[in-house]
Protein backbone atom coordinates (compact mmCIF):
# COMPACT_ATOMS: atom_id res chain seq x y z
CA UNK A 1 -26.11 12.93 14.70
CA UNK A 2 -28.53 11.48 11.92
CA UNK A 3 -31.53 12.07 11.61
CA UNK A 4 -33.16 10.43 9.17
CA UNK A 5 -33.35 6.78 8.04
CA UNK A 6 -31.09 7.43 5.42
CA UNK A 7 -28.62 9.23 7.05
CA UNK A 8 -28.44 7.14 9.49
CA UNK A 9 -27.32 4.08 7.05
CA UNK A 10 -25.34 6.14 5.10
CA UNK A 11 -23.47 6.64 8.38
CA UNK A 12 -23.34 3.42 8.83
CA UNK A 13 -21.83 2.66 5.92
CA UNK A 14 -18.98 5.35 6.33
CA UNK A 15 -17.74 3.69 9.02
CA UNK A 16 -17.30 0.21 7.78
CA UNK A 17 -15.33 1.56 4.60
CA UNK A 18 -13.44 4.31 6.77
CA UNK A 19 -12.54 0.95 8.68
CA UNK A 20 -11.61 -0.75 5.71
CA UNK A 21 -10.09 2.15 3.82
CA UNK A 22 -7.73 2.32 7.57
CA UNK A 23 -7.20 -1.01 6.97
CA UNK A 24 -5.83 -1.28 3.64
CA UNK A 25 -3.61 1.68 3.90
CA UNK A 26 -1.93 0.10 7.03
CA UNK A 27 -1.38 -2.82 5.62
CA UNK A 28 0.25 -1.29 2.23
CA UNK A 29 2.43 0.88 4.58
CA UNK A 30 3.58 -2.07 6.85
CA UNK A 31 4.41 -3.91 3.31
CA UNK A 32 6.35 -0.88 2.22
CA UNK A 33 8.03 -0.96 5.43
CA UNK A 34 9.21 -4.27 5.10
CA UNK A 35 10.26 -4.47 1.76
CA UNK A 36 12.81 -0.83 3.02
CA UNK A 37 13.83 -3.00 5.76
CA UNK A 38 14.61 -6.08 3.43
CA UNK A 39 16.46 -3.45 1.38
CA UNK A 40 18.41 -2.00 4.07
CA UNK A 41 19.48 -5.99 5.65
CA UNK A 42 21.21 -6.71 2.25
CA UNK A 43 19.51 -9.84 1.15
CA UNK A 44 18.66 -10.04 -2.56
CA UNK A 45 16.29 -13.03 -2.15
CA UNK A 46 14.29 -10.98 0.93
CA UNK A 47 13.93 -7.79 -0.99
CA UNK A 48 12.45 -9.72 -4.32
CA UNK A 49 9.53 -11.20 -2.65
CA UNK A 50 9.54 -8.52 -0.18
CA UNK A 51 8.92 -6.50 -3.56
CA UNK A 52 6.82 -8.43 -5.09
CA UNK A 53 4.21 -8.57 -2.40
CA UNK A 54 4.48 -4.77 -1.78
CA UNK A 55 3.77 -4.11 -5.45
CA UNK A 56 0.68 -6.33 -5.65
CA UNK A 57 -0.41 -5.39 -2.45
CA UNK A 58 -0.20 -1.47 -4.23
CA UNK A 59 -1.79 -2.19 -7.28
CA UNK A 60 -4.89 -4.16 -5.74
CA UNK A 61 -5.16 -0.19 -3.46
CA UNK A 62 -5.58 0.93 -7.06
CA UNK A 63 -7.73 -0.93 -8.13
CA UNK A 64 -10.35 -0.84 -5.04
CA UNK A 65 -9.74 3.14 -5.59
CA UNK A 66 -7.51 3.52 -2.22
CA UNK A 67 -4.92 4.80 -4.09
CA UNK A 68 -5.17 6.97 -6.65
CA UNK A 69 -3.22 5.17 -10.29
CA UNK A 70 -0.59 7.97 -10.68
CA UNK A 71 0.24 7.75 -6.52
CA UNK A 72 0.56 3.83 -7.20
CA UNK A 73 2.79 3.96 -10.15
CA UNK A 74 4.70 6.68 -8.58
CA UNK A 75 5.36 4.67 -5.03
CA UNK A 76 6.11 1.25 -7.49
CA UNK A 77 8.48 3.27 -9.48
CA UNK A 78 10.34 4.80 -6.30
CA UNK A 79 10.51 1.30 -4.88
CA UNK A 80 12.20 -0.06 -7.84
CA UNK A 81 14.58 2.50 -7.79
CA UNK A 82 15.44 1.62 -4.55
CA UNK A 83 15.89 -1.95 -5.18
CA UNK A 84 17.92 -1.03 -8.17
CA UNK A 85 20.45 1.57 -6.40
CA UNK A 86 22.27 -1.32 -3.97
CA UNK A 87 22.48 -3.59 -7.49
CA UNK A 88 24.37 -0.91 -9.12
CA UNK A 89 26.85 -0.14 -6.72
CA UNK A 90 28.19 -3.53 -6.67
């Protein structure tokens, strides 16, 4: 436990952006779940805004420093791929 003042608010703080950092991350993960799920059911018009909203949702985590720039272009760039692997076998 704390024992100063400003350990004590420092504390504080940790918790509210470990809460928010928790957040975030689940909600980027539960984005990148449903865009592989949109990917898996076959529909093209599903997986683009499914896509969409997973890749802005990634590149605000940048941003706010939840992700790390290289990790989000990485994860865009694997999505893509993804997307782009059903469109070429047809």
């Amino acid at each position: 436990m704390p024992n100063s003042v400003s350990a004590k608010k420092s504390l504080r703080q940790n918790l509210r952006r470990r809460a928010r950092n928790r957040m975030g991350r689940s909600t980027l993960r539960s984005q990148i779940k449903r865009l592989r799920v949109a990917v898996a059911g076959d529909d093209a018009t599903a997986t683009e805004a499914a896509f969409r909203v997973a890749v802005k949702s990634i590149d605000q985590a940048a941003s706010k420093g939840l992700l790390h720039k290289n990790t989000a272009a990485r994860t865009k760039s694997r999505l893509a791929k993804l997307i782009a692997k059903p469109a070429a076998a047809e």
